[in-house]
C-alpha atoms as a PDB file:
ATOM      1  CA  UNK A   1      86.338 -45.618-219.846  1.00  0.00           C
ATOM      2  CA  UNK A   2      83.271 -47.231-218.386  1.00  0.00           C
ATOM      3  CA  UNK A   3      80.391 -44.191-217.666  1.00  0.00           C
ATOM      4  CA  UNK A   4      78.901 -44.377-214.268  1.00  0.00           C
ATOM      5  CA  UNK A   5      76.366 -42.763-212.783  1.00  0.00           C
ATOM      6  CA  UNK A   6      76.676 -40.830-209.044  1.00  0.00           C
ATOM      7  CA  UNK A   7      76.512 -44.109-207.355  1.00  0.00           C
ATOM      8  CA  UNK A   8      79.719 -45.065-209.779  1.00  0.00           C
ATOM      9  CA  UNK A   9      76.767 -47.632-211.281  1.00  0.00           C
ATOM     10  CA  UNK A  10      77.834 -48.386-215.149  1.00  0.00           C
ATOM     11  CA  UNK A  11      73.951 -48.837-216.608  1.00  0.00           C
ATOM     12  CA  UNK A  12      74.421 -51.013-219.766  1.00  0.00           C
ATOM     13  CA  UNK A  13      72.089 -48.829-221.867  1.00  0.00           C
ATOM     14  CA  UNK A  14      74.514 -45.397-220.906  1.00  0.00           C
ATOM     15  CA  UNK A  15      77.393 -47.469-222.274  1.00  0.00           C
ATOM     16  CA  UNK A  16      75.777 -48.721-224.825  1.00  0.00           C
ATOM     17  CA  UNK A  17      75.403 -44.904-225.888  1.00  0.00           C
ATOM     18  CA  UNK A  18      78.783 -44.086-224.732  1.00  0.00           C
ATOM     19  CA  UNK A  19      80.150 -46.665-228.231  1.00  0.00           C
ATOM     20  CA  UNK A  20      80.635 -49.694-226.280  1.00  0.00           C
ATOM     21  CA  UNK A  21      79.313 -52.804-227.427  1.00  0.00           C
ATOM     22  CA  UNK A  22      77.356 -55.497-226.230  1.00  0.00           C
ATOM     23  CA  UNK A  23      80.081 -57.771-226.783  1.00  0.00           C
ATOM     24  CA  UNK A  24      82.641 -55.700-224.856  1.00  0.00           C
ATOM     25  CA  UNK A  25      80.199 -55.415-221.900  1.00  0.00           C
ATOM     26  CA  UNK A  26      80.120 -59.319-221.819  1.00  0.00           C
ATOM     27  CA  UNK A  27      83.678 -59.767-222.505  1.00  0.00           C
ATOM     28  CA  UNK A  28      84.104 -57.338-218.899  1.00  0.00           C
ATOM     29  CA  UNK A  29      81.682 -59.364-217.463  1.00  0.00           C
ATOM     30  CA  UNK A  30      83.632 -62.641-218.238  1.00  0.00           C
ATOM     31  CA  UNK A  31      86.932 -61.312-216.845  1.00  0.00           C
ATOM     32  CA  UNK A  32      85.402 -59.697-213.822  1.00  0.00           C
ATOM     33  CA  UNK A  33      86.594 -56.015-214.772  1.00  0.00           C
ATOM     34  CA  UNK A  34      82.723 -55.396-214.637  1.00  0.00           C
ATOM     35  CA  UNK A  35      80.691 -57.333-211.781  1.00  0.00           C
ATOM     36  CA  UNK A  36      76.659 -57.690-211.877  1.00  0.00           C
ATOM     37  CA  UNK A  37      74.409 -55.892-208.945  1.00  0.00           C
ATOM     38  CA  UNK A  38      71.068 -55.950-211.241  1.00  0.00           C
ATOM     39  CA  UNK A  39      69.800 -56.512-214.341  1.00  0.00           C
ATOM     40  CA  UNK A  40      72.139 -54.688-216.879  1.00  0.00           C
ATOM     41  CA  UNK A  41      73.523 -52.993-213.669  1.00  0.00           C
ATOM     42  CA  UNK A  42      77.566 -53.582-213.343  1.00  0.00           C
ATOM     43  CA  UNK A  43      79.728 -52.263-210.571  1.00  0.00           C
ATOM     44  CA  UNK A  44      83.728 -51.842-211.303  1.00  0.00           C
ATOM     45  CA  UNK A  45      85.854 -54.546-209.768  1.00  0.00           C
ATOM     46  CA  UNK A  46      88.421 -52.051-208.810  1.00  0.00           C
ATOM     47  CA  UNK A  47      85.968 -50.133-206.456  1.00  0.00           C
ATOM     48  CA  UNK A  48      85.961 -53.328-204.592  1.00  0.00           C
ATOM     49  CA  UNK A  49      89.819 -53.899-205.136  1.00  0.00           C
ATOM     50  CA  UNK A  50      91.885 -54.056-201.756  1.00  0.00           C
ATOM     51  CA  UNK A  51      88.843 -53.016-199.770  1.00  0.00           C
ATOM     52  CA  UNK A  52      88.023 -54.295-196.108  1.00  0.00           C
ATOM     53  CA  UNK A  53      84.522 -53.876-196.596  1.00  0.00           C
ATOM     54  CA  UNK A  54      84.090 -55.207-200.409  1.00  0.00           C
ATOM     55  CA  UNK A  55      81.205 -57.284-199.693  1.00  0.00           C
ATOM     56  CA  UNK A  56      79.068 -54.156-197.675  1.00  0.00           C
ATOM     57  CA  UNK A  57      80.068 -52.067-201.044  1.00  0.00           C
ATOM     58  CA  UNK A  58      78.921 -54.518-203.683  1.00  0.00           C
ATOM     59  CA  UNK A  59      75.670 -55.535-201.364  1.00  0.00           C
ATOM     60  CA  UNK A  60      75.184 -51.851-201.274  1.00  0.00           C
ATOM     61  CA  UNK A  61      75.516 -50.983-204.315  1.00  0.00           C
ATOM     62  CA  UNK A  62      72.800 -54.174-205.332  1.00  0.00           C
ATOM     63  CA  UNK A  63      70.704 -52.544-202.949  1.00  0.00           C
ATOM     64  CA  UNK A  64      71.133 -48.639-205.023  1.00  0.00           C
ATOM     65  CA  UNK A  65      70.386 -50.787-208.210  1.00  0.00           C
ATOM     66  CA  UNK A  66      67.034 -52.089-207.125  1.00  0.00           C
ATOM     67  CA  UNK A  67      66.116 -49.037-205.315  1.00  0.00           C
ATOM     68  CA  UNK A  68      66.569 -46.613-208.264  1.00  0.00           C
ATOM     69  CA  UNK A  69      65.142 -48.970-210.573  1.00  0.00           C
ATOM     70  CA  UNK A  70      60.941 -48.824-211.581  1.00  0.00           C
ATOM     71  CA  UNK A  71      58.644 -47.587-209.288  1.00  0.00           C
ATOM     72  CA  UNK A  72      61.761 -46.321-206.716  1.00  0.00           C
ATOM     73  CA  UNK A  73      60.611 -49.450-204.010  1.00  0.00           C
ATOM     74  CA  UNK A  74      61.188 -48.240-200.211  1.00  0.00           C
ATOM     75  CA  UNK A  75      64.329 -50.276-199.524  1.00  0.00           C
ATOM     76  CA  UNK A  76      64.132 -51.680-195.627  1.00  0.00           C
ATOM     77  CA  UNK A  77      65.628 -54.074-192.931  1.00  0.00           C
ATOM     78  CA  UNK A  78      69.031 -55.282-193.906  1.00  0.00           C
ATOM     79  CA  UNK A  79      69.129 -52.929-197.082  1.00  0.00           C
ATOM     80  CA  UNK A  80      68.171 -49.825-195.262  1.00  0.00           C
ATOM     81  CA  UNK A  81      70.801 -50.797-192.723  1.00  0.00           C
ATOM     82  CA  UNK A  82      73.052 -50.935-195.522  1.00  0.00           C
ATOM     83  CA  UNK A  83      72.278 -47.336-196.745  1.00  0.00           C
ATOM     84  CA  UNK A  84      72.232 -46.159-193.395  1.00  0.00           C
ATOM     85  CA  UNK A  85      75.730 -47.873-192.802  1.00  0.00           C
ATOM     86  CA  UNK A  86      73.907 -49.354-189.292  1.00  0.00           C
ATOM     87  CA  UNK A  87      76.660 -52.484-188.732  1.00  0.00           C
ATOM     88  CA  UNK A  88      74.497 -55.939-187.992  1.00  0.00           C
ATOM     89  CA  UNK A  89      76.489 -58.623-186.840  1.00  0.00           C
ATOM     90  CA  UNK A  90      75.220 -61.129-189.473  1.00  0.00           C
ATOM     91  CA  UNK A  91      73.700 -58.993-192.330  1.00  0.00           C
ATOM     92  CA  UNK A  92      71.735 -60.617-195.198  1.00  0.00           C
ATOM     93  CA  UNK A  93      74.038 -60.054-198.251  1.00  0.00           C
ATOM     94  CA  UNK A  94      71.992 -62.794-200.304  1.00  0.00           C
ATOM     95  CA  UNK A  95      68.784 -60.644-200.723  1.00  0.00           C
ATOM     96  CA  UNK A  96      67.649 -56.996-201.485  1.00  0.00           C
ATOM     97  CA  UNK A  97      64.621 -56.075-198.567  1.00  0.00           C
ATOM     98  CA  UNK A  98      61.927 -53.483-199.568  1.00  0.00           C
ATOM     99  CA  UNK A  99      58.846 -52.685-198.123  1.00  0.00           C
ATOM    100  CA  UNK A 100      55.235 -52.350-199.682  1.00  0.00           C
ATOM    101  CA  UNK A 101      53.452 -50.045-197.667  1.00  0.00           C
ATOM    102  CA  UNK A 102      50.805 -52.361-197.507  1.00  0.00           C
ATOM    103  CA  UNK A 103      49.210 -54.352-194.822  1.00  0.00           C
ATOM    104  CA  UNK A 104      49.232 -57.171-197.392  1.00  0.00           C
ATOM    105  CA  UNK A 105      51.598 -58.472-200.197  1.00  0.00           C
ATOM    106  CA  UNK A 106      55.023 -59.878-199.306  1.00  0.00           C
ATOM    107  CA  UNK A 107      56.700 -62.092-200.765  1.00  0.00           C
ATOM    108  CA  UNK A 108      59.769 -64.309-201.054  1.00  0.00           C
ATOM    109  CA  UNK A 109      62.207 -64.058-204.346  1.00  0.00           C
ATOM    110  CA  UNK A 110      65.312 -65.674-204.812  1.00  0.00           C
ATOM    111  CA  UNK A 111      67.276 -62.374-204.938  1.00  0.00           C
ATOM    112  CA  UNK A 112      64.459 -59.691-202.882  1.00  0.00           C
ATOM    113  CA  UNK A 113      62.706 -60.133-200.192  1.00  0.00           C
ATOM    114  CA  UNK A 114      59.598 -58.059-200.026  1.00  0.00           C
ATOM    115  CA  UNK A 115      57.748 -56.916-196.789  1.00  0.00           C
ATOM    116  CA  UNK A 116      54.336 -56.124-196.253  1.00  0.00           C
ATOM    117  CA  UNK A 117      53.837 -53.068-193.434  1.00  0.00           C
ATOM    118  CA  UNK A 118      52.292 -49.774-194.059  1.00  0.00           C
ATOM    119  CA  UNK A 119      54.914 -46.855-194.100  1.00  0.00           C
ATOM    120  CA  UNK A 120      53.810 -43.631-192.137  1.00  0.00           C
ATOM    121  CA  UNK A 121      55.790 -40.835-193.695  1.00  0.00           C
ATOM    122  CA  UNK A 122      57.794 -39.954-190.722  1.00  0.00           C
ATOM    123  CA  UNK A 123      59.229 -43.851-191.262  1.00  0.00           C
ATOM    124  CA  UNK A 124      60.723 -43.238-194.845  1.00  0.00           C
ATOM    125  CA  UNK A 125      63.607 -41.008-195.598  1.00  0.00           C
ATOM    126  CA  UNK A 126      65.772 -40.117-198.485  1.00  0.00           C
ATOM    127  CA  UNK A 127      69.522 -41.047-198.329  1.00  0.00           C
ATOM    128  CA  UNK A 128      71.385 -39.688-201.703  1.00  0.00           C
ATOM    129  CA  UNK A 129      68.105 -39.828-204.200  1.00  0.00           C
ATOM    130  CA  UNK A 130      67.300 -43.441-202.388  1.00  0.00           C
ATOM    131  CA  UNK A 131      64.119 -44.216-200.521  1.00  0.00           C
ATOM    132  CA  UNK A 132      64.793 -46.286-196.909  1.00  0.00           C
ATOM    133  CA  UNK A 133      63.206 -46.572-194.285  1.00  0.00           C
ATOM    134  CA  UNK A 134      64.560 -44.175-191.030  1.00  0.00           C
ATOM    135  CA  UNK A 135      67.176 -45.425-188.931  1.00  0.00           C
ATOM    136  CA  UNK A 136      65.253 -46.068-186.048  1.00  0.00           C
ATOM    137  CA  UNK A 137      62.147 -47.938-188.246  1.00  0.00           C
ATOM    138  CA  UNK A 138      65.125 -49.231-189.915  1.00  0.00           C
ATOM    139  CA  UNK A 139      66.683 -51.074-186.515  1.00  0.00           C
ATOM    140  CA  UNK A 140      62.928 -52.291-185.422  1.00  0.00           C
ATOM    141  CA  UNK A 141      62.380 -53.960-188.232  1.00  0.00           C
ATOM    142  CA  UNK A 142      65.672 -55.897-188.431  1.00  0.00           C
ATOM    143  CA  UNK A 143      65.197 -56.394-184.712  1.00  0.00           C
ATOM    144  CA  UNK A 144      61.876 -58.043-185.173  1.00  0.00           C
ATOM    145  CA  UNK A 145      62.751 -59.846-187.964  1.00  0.00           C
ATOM    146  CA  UNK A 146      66.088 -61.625-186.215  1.00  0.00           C
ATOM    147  CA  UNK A 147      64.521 -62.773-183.321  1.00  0.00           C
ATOM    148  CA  UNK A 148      67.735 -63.271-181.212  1.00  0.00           C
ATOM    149  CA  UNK A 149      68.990 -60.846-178.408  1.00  0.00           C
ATOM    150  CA  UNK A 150      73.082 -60.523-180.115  1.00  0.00           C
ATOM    151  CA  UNK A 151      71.637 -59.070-183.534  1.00  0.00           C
ATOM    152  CA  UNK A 152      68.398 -56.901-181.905  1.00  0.00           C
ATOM    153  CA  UNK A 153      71.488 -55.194-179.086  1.00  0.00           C
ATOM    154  CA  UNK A 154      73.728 -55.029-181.806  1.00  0.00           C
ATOM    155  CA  UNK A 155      71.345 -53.108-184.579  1.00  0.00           C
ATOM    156  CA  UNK A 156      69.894 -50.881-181.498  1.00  0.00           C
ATOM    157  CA  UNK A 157      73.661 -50.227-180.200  1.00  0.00           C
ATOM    158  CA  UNK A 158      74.047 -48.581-183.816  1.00  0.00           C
ATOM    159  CA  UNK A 159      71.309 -46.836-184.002  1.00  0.00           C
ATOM    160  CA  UNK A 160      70.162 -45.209-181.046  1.00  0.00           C
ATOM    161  CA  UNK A 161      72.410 -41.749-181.206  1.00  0.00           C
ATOM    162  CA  UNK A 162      70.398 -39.423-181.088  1.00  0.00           C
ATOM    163  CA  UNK A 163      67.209 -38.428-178.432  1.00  0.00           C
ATOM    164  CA  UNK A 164      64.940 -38.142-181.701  1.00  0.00           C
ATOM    165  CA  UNK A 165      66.065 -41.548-182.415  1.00  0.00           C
ATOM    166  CA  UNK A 166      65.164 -43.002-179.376  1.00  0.00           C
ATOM    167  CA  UNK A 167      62.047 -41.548-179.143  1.00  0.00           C
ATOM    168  CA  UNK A 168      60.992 -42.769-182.458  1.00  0.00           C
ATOM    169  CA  UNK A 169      62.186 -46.475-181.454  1.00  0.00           C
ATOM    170  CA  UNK A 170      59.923 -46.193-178.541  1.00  0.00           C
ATOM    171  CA  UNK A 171      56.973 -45.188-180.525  1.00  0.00           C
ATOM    172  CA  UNK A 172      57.628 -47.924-183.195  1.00  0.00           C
ATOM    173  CA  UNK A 173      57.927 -50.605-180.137  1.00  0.00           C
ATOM    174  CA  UNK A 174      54.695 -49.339-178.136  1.00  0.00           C
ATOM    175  CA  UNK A 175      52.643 -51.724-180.509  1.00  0.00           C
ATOM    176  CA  UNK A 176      52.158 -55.249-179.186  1.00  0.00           C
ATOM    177  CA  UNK A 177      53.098 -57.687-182.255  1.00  0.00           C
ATOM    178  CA  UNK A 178      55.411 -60.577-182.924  1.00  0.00           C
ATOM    179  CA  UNK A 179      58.825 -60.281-181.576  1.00  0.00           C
ATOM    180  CA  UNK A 180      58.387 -57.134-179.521  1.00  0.00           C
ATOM    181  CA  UNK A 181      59.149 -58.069-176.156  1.00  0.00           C
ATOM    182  CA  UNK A 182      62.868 -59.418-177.318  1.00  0.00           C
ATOM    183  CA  UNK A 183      62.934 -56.359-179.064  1.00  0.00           C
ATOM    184  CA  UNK A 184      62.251 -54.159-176.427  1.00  0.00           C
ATOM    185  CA  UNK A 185      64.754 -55.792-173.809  1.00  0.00           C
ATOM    186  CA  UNK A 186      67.401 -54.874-176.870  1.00  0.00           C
ATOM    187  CA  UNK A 187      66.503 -51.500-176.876  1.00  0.00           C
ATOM    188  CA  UNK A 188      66.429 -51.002-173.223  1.00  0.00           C
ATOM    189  CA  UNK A 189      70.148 -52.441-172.796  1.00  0.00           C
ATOM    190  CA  UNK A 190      71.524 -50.460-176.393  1.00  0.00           C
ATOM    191  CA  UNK A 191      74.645 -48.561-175.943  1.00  0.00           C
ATOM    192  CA  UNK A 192      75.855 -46.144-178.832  1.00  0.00           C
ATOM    193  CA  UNK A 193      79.259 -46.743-177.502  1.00  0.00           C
ATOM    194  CA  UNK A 194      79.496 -49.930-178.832  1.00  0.00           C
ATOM    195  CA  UNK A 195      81.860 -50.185-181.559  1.00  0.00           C
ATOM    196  CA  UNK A 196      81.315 -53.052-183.598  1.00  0.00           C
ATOM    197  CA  UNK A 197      78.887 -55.672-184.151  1.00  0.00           C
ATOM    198  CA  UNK A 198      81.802 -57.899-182.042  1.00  0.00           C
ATOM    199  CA  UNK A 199      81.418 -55.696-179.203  1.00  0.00           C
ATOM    200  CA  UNK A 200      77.148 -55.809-179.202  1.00  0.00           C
ATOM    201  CA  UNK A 201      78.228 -59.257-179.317  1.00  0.00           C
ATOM    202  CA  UNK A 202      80.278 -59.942-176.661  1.00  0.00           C
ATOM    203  CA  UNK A 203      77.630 -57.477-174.529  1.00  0.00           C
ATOM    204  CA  UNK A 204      75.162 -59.821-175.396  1.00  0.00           C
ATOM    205  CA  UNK A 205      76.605 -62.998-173.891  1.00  0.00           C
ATOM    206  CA  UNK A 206      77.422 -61.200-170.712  1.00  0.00           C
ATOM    207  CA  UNK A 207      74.359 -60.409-170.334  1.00  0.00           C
ATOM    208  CA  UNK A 208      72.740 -63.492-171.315  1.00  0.00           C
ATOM    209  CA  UNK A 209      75.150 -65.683-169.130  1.00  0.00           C
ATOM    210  CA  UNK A 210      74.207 -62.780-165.902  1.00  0.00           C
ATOM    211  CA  UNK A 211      78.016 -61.527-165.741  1.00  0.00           C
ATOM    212  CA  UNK A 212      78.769 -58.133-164.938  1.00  0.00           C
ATOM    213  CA  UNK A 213      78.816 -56.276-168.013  1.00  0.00           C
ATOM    214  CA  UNK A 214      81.926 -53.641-167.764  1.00  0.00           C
ATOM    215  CA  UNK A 215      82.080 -49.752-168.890  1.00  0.00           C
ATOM    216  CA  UNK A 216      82.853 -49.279-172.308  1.00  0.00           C
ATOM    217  CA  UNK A 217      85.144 -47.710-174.125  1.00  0.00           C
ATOM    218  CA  UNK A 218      87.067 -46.744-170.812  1.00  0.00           C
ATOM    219  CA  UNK A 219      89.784 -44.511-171.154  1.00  0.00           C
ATOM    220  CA  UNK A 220      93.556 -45.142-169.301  1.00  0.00           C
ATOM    221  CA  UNK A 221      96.645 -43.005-169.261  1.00  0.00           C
ATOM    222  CA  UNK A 222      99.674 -45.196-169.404  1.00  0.00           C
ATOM    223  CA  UNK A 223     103.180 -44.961-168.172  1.00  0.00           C
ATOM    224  CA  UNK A 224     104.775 -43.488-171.095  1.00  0.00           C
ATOM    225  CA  UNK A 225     101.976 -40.610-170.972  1.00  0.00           C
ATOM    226  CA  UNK A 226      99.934 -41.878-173.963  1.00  0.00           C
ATOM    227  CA  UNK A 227      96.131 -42.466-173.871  1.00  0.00           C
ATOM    228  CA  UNK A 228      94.973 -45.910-174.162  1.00  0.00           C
ATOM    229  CA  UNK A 229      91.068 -46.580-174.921  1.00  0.00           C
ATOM    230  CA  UNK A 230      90.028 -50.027-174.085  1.00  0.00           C
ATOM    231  CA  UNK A 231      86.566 -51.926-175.051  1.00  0.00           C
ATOM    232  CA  UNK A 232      85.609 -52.996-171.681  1.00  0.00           C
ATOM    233  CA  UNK A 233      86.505 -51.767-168.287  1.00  0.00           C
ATOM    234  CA  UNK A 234      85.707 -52.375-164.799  1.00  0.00           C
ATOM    235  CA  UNK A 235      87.647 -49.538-162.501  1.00  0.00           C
ATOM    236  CA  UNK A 236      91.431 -50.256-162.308  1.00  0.00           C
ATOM    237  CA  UNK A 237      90.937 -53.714-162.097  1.00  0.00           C
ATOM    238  CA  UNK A 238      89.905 -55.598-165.238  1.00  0.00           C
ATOM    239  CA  UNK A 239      89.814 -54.815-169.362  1.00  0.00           C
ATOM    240  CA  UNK A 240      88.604 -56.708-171.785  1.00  0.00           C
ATOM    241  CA  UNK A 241      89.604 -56.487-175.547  1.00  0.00           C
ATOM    242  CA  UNK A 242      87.350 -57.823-178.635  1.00  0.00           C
ATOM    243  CA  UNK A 243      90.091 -58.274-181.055  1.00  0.00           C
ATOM    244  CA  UNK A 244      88.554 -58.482-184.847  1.00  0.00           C
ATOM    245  CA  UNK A 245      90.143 -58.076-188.072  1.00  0.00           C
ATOM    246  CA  UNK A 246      88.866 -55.106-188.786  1.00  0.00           C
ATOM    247  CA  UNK A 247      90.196 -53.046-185.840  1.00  0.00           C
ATOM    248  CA  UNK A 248      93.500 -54.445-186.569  1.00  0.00           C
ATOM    249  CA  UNK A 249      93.257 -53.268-189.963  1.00  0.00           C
ATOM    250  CA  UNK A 250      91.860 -50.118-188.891  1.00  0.00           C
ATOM    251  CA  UNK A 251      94.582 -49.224-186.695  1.00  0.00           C
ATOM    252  CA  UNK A 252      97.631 -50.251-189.952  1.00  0.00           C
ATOM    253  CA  UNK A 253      99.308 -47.301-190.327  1.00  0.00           C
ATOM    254  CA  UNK A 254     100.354 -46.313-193.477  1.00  0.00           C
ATOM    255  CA  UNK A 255     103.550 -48.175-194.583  1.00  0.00           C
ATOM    256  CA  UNK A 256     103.183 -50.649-191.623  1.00  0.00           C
ATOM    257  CA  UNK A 257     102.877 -54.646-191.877  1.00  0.00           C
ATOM    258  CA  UNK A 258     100.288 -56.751-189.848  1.00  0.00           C
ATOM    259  CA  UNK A 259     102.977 -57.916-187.215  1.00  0.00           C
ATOM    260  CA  UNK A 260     103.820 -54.077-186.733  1.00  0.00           C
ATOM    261  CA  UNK A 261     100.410 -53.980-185.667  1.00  0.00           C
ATOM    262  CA  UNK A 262     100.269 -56.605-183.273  1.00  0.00           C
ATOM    263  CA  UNK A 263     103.654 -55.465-181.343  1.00  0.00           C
ATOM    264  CA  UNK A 264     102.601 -52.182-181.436  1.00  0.00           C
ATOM    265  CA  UNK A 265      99.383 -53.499-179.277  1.00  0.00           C
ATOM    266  CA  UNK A 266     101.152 -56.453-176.932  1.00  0.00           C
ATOM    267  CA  UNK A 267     103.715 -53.117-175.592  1.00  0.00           C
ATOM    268  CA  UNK A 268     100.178 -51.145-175.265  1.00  0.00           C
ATOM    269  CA  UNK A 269      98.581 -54.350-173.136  1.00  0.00           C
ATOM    270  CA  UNK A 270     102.073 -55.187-171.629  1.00  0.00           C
ATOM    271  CA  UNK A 271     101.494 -51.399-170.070  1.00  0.00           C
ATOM    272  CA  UNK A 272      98.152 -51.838-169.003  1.00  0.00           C
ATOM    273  CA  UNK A 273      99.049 -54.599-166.787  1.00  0.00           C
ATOM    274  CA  UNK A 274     101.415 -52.364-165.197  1.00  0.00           C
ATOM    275  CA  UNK A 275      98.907 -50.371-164.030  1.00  0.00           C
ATOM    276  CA  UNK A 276      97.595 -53.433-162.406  1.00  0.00           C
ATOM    277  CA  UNK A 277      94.513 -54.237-164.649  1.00  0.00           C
ATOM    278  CA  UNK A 278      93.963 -57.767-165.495  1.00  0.00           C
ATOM    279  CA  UNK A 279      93.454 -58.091-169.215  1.00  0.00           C
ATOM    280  CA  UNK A 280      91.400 -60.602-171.060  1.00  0.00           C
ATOM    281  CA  UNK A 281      91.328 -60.694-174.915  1.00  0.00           C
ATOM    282  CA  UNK A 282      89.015 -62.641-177.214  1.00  0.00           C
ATOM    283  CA  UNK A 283      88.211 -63.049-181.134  1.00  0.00           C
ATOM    284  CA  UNK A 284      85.012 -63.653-183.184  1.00  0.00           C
ATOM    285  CA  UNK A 285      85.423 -67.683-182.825  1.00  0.00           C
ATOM    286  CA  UNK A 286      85.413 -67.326-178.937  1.00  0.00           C
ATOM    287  CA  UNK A 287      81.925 -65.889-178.954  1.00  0.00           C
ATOM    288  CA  UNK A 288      80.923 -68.244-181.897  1.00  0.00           C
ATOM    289  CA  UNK A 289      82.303 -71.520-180.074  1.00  0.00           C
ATOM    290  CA  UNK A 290      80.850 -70.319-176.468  1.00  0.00           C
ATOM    291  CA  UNK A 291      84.228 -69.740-175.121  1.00  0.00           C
ATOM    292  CA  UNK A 292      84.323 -65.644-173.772  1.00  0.00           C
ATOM    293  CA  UNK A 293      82.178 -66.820-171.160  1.00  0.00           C
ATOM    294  CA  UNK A 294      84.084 -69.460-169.279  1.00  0.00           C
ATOM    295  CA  UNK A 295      86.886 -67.149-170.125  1.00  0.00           C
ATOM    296  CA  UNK A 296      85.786 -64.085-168.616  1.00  0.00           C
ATOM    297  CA  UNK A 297      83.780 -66.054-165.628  1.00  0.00           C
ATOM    298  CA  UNK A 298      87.570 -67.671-164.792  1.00  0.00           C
ATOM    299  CA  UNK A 299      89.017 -63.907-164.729  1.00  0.00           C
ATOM    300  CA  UNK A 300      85.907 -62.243-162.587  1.00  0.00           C
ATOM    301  CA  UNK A 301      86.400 -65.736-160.210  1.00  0.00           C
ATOM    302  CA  UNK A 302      90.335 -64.243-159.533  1.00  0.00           C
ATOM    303  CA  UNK A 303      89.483 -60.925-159.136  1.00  0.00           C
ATOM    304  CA  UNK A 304      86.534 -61.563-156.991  1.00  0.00           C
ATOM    305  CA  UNK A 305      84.757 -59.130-159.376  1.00  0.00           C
ATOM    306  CA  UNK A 306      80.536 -60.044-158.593  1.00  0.00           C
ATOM    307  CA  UNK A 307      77.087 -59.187-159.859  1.00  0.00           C
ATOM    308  CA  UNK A 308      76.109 -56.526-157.933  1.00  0.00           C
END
C-alpha cells in the first residue's frame, strides 16, 4: 500500500502521488503504522516489528533520510558506522553525524551533528547511492571523538579486516591532534576476532586492570564429538564467556523457546568442564558495575594463571 523507495523509505510527496492523502499519512503517523526518520520521511513500523536490532534499523534508516536529502551531506562517525554496520558499544542514536569537508564550520543541532574536517577522496565512499566516510576514516573519527579506550578497541576491533584497512588507519593516525595517542593504543591492541561490542569490552578492562588477556574465539572438541567455540581461552585451562542478549538470541533455533537456549548451553559448559577448563561467565551489567574484574582476578588467583 505505502510506496517506498530502495531504502523501503515512504517519501510523503511519492504517496501523495500514489492517491493518499495528507490526512491518511497523519492518521498512520498517529497509530504508529508509519514512524518519522526526517522531514516528510516515514519508515514502516513492521520493518522494525519483532526485530533484535530495531533501533540500528530506524537510526539507520534516519541516517539514509538525511544523507539522500539536499546537497547529498558526507554522513560520518556514528552514522557512517551505521552504514558500514561497524558495531560501537554505545552508538549515538540521538543525532545524524556528517562531515563538511571544511577546516571550518561545525556545528551542534538538536537532531545532526555536523563536523568540520576536510575529506581527501580516498576518505569518502559510496555505500548503496549514500556518501560515508571509509571504514577505516570512519573508526578514527569515532575513536577520536569518544575519548575512552572500551569504545576506540571496540570500533578498531570492527574495523580493521583487511591489510588495506589497516594501512589506511595508520595513515589517518600519523597526524599529531587531539585524542590520538588513546587512539593509537586502540588500534595497536584491535582484534577482528572480536565479536561484539561486549567482547571489545570485556578486552578492554583486562587490559586496563593489567590481566592476562586470553585467545579468542578458541576452538574445543568436546566429549560427544561436537565443536565448541568459546570467547576467551587460555590453553586447556580457563574460558571465559560474555553472555549478551543478542548471542542468545542469535543462537534460537527456529521453533525453540529462550530456556531451550539456555539448557542447550549449561550441557555445552557442563562439557567443557569435563575437559578440565575452568569456566567463568559474565553479562553486560558485570562490566558496567566493575564486577568481571574481581571476577576473573579470583579465577586467574586459583589457577595460578599470571602476567607473563
Amino acid at each position: 500500500m505505502w510506496p517506498v523507495d530502495r531504502y523501503r523509505i515512504v517519501h510523503r510527496e511519492l504517496a501523495l502521488e500514489h492517491g493518499l492523502t495528507e490526512r491518511r499519512i497523519a492518521s498512520a503517523l498517529h497509530a504508529g503504522e508509519l514512524r518519522a526518520v526526517a522531514r516528510g520521511r516515514y519508515i514502516l513500523a513492521s520493518d522494525l516489528a519483532g526485530r533484535d536490532d530495531a533501533t540500528d534499523v530506524f537510526y539507520r534508516a534516519q541516517c539514509v533520510a538525511a544523507a539522500s536529502g539536499p546537497g547529498q551531506p558526507v554522513l560520518s562517525h556514528d552514522s557512517a558506522a551505521a552504514i558500514h554496520r561497524i558495531p560501537l558499544l554505545y552508538p549515538d542514536h540521538e543525532h545524524v553525524h556528517v562531515t563538511t569537508g571544511r577546516d571550518a564550520g561545525g556545528s551542534r543541532r538538536s537532531r545532526r551533528i555536523i563536523h568540520s574536517g576536510r575529506l581527501p577522496d580516498e576518505d569518502v565512499v559510496e555505500v548503496d547511492g549514500i556518501l560515508v566516510t571509509s571504514v577505516p576514516r570512519t573508526a578514527v573519527d569515532v575513536a577520536l571523538a569518544a575519548g575512552t579506550f572500551p569504545q576506540a578497541l571496540t570500533v578498531f576491533d570492527g574495523a580493521v579486516g583487511t591489510a588495506a584497512d589497516r594501512e589506511d588507519i595508520e595513515r589517518l593516525l600519523a597526524a599529531s591532534r587531539h585524542g590520538v595517542a588513546l587512539a593509537r593504543r586502540a588500534y595497536r591492541l584491535a582484534d577482528d576476532r572480536s565479536d561484539s561490542p561486549g567482547e571489545s569490552w570485556s578486552r578492554a578492562q583486562m587490559i586496563d586492570a593489567g590481566l592476562p588477556v586470553p585467545d579468542l574465539q578458541v576452538e574445543y572438541r568436546l566429549g560427544s564429538g561436537r565443536r565448541a567455540f568459546c570467547d576467551f581461552g587460555i590453553g586447556d585451562v580457563f574460558i571465559g564467556e560474555f553472555d549478551g542478549l543478542v548471542k542468545y538470541r542469535r543462537e534460537m533455533r527456529k521453533g525453540e523457546a529462550p530456556e531451550d537456549v539456555v539448557i542447550r548451553e549449561k550441557i555445552r559448559e557442563d562439557e567443557l568442564r569435563e575437559l578440565g577448563l575452568d569456566v567463568a561467565r559474565w553479562i553486560w551489567s558485570d562490566l558496567g558495575r566493575g564486577l568481571m574484574v574481581p571476577k576473573l582476578e579470583a579465577h586467574y588467583e586459583r589457577l595460578g594463571i599470571r602476567s607473563p
